[in-house]
PDB file of N, CA and C in Angstrom:
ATOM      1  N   UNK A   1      10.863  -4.312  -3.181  1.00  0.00           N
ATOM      2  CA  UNK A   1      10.083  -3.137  -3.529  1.00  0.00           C
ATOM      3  C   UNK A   1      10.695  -2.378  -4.717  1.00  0.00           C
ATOM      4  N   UNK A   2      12.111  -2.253  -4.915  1.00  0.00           N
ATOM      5  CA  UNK A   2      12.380  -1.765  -5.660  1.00  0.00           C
ATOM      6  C   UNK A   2      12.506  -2.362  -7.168  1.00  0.00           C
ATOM      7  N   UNK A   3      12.512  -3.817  -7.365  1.00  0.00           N
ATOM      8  CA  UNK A   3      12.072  -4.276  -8.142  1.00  0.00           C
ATOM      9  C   UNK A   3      10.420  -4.085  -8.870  1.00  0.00           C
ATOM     10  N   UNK A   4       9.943  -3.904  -7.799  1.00  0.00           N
ATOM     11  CA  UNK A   4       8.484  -3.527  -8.169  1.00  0.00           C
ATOM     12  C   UNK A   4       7.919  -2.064  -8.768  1.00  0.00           C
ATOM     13  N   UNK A   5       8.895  -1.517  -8.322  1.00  0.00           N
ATOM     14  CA  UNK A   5       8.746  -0.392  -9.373  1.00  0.00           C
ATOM     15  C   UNK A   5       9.791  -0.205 -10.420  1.00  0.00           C
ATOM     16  N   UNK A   6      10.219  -0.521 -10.699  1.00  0.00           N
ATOM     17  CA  UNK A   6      11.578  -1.186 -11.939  1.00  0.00           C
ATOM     18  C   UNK A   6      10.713  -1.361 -12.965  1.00  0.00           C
ATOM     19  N   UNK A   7       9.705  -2.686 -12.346  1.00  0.00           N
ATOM     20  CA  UNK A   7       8.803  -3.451 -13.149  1.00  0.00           C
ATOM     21  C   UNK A   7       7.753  -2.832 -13.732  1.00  0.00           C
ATOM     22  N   UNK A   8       6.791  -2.092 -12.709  1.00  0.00           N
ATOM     23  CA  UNK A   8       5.875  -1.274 -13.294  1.00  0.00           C
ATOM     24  C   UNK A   8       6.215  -0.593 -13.984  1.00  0.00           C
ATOM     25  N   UNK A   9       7.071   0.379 -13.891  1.00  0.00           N
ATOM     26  CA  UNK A   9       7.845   1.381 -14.489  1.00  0.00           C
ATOM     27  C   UNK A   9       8.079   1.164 -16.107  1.00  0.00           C
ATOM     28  N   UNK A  10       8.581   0.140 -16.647  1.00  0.00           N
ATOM     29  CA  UNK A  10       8.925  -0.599 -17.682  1.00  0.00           C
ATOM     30  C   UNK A  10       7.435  -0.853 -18.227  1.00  0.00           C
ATOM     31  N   UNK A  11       6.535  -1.792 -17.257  1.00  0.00           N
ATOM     32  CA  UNK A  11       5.097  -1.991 -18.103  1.00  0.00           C
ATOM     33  C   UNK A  11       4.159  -1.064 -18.865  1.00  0.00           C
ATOM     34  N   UNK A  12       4.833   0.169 -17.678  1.00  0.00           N
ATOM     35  CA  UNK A  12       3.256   1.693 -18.510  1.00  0.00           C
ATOM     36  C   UNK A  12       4.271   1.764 -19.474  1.00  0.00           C
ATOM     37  N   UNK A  13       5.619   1.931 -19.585  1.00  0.00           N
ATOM     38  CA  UNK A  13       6.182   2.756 -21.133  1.00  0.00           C
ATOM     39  C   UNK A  13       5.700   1.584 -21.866  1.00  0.00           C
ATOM     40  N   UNK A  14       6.139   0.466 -22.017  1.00  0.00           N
ATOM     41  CA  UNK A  14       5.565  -0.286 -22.954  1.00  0.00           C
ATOM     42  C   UNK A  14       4.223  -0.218 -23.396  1.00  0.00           C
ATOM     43  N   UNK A  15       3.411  -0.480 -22.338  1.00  0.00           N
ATOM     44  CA  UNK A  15       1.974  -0.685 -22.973  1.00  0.00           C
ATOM     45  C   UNK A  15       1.423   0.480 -23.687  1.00  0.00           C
ATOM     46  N   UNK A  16       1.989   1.592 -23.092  1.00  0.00           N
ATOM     47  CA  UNK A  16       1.813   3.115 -23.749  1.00  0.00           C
ATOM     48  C   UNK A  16       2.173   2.686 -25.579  1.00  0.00           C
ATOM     49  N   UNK A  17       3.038   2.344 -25.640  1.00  0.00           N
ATOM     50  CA  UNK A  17       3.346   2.273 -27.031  1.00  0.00           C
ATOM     51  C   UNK A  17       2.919   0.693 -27.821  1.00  0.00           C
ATOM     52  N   UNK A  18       2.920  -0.091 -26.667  1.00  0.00           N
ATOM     53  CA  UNK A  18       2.545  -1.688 -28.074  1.00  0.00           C
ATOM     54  C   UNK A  18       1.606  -2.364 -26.642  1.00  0.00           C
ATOM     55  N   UNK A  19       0.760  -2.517 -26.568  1.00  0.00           N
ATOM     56  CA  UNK A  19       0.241  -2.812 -25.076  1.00  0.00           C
ATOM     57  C   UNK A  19      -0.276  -4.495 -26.152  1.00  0.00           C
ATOM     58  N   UNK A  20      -0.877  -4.456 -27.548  1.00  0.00           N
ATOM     59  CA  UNK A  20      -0.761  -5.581 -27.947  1.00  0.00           C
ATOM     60  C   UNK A  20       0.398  -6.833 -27.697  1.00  0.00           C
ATOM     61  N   UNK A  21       1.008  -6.041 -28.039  1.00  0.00           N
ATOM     62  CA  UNK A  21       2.342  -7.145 -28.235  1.00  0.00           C
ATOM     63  C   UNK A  21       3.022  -7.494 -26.740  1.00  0.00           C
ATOM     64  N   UNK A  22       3.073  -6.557 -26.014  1.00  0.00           N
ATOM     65  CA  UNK A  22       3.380  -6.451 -24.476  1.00  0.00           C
ATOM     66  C   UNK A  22       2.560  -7.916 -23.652  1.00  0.00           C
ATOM     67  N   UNK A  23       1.559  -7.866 -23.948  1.00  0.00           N
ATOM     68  CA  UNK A  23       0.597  -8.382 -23.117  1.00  0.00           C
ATOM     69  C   UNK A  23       0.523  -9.977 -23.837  1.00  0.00           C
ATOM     70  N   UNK A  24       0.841  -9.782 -25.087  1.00  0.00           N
ATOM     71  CA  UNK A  24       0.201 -11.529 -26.034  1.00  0.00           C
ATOM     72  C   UNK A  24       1.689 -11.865 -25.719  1.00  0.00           C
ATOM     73  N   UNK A  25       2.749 -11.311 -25.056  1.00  0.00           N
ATOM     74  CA  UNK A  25       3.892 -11.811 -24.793  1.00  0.00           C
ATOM     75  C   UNK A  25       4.436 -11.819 -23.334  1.00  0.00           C
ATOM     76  N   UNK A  26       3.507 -11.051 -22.272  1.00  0.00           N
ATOM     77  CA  UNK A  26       4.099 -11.067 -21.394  1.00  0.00           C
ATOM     78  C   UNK A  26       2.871 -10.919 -20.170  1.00  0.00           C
ATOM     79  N   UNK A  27       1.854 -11.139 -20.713  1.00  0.00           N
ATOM     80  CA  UNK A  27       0.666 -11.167 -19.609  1.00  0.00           C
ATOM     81  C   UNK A  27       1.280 -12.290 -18.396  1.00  0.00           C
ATOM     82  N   UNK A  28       1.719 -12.874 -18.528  1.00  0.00           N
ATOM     83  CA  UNK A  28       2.374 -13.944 -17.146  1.00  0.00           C
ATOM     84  C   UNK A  28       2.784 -12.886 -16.386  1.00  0.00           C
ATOM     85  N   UNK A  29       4.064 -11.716 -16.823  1.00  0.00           N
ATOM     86  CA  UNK A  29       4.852 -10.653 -15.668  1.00  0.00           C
ATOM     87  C   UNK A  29       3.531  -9.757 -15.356  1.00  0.00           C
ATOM     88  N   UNK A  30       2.235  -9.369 -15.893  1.00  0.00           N
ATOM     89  CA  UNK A  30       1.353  -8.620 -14.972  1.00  0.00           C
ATOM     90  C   UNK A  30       0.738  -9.193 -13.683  1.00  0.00           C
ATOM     91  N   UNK A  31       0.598 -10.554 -14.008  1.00  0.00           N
ATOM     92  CA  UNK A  31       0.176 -11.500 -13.248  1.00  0.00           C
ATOM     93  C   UNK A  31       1.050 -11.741 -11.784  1.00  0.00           C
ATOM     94  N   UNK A  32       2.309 -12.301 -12.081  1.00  0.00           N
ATOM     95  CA  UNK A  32       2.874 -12.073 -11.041  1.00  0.00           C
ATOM     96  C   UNK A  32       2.942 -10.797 -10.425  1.00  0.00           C
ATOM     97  N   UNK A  33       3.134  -9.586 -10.320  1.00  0.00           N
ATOM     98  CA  UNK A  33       3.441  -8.682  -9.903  1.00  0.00           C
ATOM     99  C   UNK A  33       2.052  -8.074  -9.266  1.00  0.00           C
ATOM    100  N   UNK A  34       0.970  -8.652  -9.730  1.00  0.00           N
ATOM    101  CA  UNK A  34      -0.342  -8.424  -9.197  1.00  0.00           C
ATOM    102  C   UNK A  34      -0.136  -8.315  -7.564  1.00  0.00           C
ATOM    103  N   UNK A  35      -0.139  -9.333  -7.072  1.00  0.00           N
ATOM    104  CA  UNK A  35      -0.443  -9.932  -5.387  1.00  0.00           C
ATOM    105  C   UNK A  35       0.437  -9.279  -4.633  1.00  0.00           C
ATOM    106  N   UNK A  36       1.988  -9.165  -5.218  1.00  0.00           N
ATOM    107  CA  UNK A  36       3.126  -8.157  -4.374  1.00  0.00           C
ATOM    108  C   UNK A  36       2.533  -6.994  -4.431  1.00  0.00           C
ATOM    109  N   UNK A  37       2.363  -6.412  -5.427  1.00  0.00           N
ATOM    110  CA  UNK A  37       1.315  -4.726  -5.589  1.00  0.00           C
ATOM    111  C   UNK A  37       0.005  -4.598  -4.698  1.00  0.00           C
ATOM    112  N   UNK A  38      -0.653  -5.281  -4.727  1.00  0.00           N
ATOM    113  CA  UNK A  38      -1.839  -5.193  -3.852  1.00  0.00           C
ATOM    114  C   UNK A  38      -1.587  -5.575  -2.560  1.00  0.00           C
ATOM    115  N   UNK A  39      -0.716  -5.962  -2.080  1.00  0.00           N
ATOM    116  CA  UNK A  39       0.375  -6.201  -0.828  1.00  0.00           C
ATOM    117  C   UNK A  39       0.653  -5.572   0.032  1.00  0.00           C
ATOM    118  N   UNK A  40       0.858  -4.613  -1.075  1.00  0.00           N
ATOM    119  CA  UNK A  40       2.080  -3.556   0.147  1.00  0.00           C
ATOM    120  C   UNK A  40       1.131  -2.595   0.363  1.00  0.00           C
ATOM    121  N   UNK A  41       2.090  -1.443   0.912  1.00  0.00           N
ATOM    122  CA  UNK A  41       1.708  -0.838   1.897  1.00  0.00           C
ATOM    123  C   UNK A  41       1.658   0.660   0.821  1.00  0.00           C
ATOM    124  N   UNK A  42       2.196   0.570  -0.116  1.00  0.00           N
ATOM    125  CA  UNK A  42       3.064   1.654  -0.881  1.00  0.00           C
ATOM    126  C   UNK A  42       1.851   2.105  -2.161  1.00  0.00           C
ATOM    127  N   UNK A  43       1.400   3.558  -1.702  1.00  0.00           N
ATOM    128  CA  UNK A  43       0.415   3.800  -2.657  1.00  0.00           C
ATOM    129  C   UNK A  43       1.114   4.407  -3.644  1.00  0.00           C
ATOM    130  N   UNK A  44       2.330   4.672  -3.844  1.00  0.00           N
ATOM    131  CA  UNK A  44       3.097   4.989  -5.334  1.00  0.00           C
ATOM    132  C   UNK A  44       2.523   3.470  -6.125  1.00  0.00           C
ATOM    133  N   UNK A  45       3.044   2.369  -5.312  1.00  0.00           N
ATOM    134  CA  UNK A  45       2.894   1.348  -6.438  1.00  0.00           C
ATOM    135  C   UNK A  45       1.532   0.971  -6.444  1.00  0.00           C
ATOM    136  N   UNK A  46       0.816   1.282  -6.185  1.00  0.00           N
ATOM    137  CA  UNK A  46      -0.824   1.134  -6.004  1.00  0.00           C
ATOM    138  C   UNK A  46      -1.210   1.858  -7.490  1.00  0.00           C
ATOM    139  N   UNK A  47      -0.780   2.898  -7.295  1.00  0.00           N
ATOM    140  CA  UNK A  47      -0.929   3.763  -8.347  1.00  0.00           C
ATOM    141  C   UNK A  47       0.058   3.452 -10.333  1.00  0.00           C
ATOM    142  N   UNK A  48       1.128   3.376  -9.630  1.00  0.00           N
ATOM    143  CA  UNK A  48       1.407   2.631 -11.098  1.00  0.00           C
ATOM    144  C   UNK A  48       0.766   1.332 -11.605  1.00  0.00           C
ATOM    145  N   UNK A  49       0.236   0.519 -10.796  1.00  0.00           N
ATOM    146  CA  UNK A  49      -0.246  -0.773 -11.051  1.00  0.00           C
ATOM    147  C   UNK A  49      -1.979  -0.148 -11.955  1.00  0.00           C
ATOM    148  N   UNK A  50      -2.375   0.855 -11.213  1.00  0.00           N
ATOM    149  CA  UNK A  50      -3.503   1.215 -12.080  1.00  0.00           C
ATOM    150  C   UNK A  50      -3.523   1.313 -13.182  1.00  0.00           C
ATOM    151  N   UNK A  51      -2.341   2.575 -13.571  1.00  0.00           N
ATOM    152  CA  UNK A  51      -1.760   3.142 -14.580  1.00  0.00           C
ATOM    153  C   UNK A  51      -1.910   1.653 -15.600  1.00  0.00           C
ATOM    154  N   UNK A  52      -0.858   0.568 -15.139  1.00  0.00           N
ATOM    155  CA  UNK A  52      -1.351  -0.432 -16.298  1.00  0.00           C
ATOM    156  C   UNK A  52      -2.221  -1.005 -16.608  1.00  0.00           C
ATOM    157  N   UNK A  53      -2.954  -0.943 -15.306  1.00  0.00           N
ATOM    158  CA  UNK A  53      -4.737  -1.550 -15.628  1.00  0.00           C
ATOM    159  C   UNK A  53      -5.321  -1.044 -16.107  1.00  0.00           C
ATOM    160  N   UNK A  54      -5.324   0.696 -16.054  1.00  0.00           N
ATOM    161  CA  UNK A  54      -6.506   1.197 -17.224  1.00  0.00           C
ATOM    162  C   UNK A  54      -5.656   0.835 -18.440  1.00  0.00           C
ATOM    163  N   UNK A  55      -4.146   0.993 -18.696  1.00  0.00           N
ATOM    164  CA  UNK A  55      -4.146   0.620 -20.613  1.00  0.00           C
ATOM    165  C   UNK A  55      -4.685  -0.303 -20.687  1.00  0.00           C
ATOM    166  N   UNK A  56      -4.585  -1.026 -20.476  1.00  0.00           N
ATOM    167  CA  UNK A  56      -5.135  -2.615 -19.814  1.00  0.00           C
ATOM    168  C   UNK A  56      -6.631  -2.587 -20.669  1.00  0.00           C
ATOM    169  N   UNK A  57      -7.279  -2.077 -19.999  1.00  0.00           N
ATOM    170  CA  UNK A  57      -8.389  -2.079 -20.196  1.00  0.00           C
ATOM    171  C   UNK A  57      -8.855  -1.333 -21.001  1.00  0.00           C
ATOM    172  N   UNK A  58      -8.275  -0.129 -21.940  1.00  0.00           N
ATOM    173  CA  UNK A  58      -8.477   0.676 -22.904  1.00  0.00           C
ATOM    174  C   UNK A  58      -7.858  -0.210 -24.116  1.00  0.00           C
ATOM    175  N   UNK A  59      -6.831  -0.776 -24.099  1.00  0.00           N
ATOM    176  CA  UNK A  59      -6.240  -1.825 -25.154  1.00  0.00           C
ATOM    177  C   UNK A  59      -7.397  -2.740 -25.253  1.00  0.00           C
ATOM    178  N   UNK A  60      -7.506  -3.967 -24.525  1.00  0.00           N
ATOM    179  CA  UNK A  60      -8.569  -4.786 -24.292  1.00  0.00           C
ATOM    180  C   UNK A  60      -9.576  -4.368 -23.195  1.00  0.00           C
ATOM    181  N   UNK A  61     -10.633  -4.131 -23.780  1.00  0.00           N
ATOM    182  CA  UNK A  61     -11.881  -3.915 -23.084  1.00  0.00           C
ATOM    183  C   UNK A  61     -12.952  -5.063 -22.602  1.00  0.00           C
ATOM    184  N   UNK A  62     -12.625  -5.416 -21.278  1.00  0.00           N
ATOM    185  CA  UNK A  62     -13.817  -6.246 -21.253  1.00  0.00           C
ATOM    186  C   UNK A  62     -15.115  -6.299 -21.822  1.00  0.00           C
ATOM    187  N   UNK A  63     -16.141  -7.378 -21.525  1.00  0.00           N
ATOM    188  CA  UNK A  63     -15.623  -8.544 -21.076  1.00  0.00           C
ATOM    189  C   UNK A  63     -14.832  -9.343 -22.300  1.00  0.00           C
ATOM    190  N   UNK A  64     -15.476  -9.244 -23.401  1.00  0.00           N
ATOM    191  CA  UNK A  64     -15.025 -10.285 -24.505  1.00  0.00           C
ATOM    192  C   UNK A  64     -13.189  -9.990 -24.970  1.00  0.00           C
ATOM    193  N   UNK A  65     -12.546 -10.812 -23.992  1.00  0.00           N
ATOM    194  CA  UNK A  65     -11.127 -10.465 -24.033  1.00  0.00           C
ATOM    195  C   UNK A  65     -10.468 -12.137 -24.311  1.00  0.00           C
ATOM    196  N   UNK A  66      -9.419 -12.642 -24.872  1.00  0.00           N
ATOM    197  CA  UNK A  66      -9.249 -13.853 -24.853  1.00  0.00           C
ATOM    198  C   UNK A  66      -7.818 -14.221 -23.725  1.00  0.00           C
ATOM    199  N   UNK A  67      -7.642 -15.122 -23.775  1.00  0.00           N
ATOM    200  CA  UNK A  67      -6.177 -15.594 -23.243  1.00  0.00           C
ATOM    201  C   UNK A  67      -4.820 -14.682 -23.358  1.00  0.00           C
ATOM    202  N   UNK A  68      -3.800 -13.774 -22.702  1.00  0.00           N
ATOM    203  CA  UNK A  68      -3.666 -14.107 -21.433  1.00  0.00           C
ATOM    204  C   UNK A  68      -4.663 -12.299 -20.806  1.00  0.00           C
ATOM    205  N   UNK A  69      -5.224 -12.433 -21.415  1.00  0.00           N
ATOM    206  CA  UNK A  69      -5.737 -10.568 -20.677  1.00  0.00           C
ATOM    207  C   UNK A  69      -7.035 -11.245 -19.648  1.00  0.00           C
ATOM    208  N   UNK A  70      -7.970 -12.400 -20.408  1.00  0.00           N
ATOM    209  CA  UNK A  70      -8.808 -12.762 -19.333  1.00  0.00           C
ATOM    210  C   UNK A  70      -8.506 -13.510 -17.705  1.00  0.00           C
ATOM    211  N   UNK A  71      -7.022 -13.873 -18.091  1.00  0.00           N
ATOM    212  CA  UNK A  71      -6.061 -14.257 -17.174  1.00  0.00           C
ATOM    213  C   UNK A  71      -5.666 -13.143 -16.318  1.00  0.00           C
ATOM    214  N   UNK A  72      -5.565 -12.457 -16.504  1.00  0.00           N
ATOM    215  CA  UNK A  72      -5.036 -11.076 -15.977  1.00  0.00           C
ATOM    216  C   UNK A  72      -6.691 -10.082 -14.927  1.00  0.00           C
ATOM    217  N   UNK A  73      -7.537 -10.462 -15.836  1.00  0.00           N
ATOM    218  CA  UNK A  73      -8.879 -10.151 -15.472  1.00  0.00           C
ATOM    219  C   UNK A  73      -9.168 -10.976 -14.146  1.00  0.00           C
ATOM    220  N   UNK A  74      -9.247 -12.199 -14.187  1.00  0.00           N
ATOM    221  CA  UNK A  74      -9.420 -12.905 -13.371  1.00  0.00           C
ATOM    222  C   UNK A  74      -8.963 -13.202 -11.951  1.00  0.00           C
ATOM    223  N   UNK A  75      -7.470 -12.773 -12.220  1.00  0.00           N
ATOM    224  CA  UNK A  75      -6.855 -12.750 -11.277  1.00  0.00           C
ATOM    225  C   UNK A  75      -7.232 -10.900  -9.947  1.00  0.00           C
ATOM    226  N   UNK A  76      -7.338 -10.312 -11.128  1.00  0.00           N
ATOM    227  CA  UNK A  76      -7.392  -8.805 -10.344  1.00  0.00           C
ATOM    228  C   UNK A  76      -8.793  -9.474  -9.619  1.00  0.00           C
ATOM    229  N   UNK A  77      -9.698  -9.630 -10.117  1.00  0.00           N
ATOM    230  CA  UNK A  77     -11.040 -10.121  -9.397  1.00  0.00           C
ATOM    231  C   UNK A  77     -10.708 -10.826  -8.230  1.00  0.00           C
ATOM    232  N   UNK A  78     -10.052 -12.211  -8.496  1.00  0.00           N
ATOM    233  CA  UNK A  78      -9.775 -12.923  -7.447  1.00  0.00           C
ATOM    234  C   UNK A  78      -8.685 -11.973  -5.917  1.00  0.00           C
ATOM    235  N   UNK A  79      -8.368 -11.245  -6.864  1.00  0.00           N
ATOM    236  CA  UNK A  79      -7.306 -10.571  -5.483  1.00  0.00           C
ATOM    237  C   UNK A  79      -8.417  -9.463  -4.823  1.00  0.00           C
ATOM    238  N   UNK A  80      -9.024  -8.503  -5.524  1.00  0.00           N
ATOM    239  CA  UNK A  80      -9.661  -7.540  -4.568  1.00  0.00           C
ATOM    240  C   UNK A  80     -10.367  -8.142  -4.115  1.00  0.00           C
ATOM    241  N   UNK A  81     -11.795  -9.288  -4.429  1.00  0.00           N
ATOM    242  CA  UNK A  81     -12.267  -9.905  -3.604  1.00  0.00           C
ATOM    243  C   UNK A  81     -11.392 -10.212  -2.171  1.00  0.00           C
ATOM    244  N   UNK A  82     -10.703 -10.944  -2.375  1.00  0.00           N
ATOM    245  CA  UNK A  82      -9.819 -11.484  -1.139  1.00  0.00           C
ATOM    246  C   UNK A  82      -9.590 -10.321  -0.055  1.00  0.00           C
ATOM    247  N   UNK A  83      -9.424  -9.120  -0.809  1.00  0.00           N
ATOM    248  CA  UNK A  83      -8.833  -8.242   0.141  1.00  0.00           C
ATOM    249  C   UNK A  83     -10.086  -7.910   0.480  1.00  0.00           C
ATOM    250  N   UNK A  84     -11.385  -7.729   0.298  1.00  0.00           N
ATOM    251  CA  UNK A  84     -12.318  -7.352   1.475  1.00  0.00           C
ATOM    252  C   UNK A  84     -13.278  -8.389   1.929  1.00  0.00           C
ATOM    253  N   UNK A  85     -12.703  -9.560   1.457  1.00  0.00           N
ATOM    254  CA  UNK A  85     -13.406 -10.678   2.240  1.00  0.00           C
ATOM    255  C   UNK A  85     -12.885 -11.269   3.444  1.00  0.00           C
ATOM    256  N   UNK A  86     -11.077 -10.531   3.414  1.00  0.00           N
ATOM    257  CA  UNK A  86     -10.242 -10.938   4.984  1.00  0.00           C
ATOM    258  C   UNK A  86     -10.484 -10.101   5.947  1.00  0.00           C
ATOM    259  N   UNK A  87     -10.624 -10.733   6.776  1.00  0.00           N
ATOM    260  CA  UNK A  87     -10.794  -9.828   8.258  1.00  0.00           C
ATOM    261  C   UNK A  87      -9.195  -9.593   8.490  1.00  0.00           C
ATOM    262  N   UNK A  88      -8.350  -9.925   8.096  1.00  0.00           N
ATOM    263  CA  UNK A  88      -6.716 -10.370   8.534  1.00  0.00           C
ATOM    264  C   UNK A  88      -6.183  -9.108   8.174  1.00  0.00           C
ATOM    265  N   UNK A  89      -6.869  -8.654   6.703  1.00  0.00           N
ATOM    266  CA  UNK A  89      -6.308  -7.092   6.471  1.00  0.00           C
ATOM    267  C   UNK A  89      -5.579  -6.247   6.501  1.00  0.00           C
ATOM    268  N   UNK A  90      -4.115  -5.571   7.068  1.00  0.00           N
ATOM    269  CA  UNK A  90      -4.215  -4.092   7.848  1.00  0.00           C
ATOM    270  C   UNK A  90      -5.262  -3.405   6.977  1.00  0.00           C
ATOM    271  N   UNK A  91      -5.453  -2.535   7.974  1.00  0.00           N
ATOM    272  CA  UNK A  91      -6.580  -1.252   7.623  1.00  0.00           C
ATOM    273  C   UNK A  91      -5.637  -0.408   6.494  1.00  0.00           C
ATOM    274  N   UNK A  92      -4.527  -0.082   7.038  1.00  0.00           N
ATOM    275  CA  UNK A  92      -3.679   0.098   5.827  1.00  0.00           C
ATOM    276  C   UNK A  92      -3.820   0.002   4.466  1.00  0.00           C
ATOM    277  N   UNK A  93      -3.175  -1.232   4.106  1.00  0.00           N
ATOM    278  CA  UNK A  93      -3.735  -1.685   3.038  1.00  0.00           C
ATOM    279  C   UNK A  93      -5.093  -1.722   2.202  1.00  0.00           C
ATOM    280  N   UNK A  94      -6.367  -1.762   3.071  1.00  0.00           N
ATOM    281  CA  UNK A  94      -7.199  -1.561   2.754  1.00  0.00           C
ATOM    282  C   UNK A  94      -7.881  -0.708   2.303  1.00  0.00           C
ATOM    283  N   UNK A  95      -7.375   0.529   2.920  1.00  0.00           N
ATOM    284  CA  UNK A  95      -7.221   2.033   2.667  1.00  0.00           C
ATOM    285  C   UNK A  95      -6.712   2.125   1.597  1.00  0.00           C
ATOM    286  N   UNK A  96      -5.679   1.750   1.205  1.00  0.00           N
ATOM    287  CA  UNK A  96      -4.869   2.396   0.287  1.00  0.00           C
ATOM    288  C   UNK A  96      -4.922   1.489  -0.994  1.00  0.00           C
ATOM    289  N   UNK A  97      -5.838   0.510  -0.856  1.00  0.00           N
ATOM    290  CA  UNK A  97      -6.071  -0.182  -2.571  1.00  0.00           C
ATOM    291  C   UNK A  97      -7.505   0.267  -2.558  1.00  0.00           C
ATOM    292  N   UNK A  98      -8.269   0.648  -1.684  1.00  0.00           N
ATOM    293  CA  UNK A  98      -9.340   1.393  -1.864  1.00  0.00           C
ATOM    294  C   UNK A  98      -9.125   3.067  -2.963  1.00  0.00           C
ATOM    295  N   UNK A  99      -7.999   3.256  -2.495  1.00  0.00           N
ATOM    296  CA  UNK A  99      -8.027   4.521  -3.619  1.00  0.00           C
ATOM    297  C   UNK A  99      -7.876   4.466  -4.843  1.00  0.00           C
ATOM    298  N   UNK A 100      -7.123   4.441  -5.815  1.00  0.00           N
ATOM    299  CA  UNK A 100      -7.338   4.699  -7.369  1.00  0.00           C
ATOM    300  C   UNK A 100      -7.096   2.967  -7.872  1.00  0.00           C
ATOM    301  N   UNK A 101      -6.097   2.059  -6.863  1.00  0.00           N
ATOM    302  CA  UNK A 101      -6.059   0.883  -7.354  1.00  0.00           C
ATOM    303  C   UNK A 101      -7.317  -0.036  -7.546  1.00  0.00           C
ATOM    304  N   UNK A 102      -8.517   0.325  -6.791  1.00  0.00           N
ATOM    305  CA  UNK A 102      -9.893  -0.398  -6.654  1.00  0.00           C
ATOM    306  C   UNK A 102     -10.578   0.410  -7.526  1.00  0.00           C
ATOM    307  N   UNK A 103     -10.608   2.076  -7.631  1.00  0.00           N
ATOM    308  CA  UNK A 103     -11.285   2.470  -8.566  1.00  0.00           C
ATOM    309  C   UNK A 103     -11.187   1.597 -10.135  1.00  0.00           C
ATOM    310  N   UNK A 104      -9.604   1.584 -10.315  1.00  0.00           N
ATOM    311  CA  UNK A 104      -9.213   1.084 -11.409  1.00  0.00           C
ATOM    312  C   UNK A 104     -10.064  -0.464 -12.013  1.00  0.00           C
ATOM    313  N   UNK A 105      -9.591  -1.591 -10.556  1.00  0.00           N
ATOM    314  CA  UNK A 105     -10.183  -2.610 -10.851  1.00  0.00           C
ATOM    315  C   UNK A 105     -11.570  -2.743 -11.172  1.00  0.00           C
ATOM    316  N   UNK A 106     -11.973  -2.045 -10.056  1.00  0.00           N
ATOM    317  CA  UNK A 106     -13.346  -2.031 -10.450  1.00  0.00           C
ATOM    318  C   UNK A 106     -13.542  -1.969 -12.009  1.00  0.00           C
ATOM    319  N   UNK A 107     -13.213  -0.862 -12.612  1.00  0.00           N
ATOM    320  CA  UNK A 107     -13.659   0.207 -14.047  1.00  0.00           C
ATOM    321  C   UNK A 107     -13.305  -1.557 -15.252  1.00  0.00           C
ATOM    322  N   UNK A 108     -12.208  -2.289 -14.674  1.00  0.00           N
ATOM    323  CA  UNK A 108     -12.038  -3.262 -15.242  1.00  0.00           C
ATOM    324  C   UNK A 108     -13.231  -4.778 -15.009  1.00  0.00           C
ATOM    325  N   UNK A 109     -13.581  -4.533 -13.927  1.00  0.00           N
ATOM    326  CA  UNK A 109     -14.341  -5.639 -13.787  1.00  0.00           C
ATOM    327  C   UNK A 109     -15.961  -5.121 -14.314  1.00  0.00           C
ATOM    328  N   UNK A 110     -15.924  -4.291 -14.591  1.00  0.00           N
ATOM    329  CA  UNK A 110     -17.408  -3.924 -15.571  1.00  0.00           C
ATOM    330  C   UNK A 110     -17.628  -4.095 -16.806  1.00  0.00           C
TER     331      UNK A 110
END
């Protein structure tokens, strides 16, 4: 966990300032850190993970995005789907990527 906010932590200052160069060099580390973030239980990191999804999405704006941001797109899709297509769930979790982390995805998947 504490790696996970290490990580985020590091991604908003960056993307704040070069979110180009951040991303055509390191879209693989958003990727991984996706599935642990939408994971837990922890709406701090729910919330920083947004934080990089809207630059995210204010840098590159869907849909017409190329390699690795449509990678990055794809994957957020593939994960919130998952999370309300499992019955396996905690309610927890569900709750709590329902708040600004789903607003977020969503605003990205439009």
């Amino acid at each position: 966990h504490p790696q996970l906010v290490t990580g985020l932590h590091i991604m908003n200052l960056v993307m704040k300032q070069q979110p180009d160069l951040y991303i055509k060099s390191n879209g693989r580390q958003v990727i991984l850190v996706l599935d642990p973030v939408m994971k837990s239980k922890s709406s701090s990191l729910h919330t920083s993970l947004c934080e990089v999804l809207a630059k995210l999405t204010k840098a590159f704006p869907p849909p017409d995005v190329e390699e690795p941001v449509a990678e990055i797109y794809e994957e957020v899709n593939k994960l919130v789907a998952a999370c309300f297509m499992t019955t396996t769930a905690p309610i927890g979790i569900v709750e709590s990527i329902a708040g600004t982390t789903i607003a977020c995805a969503l605003q990205m998947l439009t």
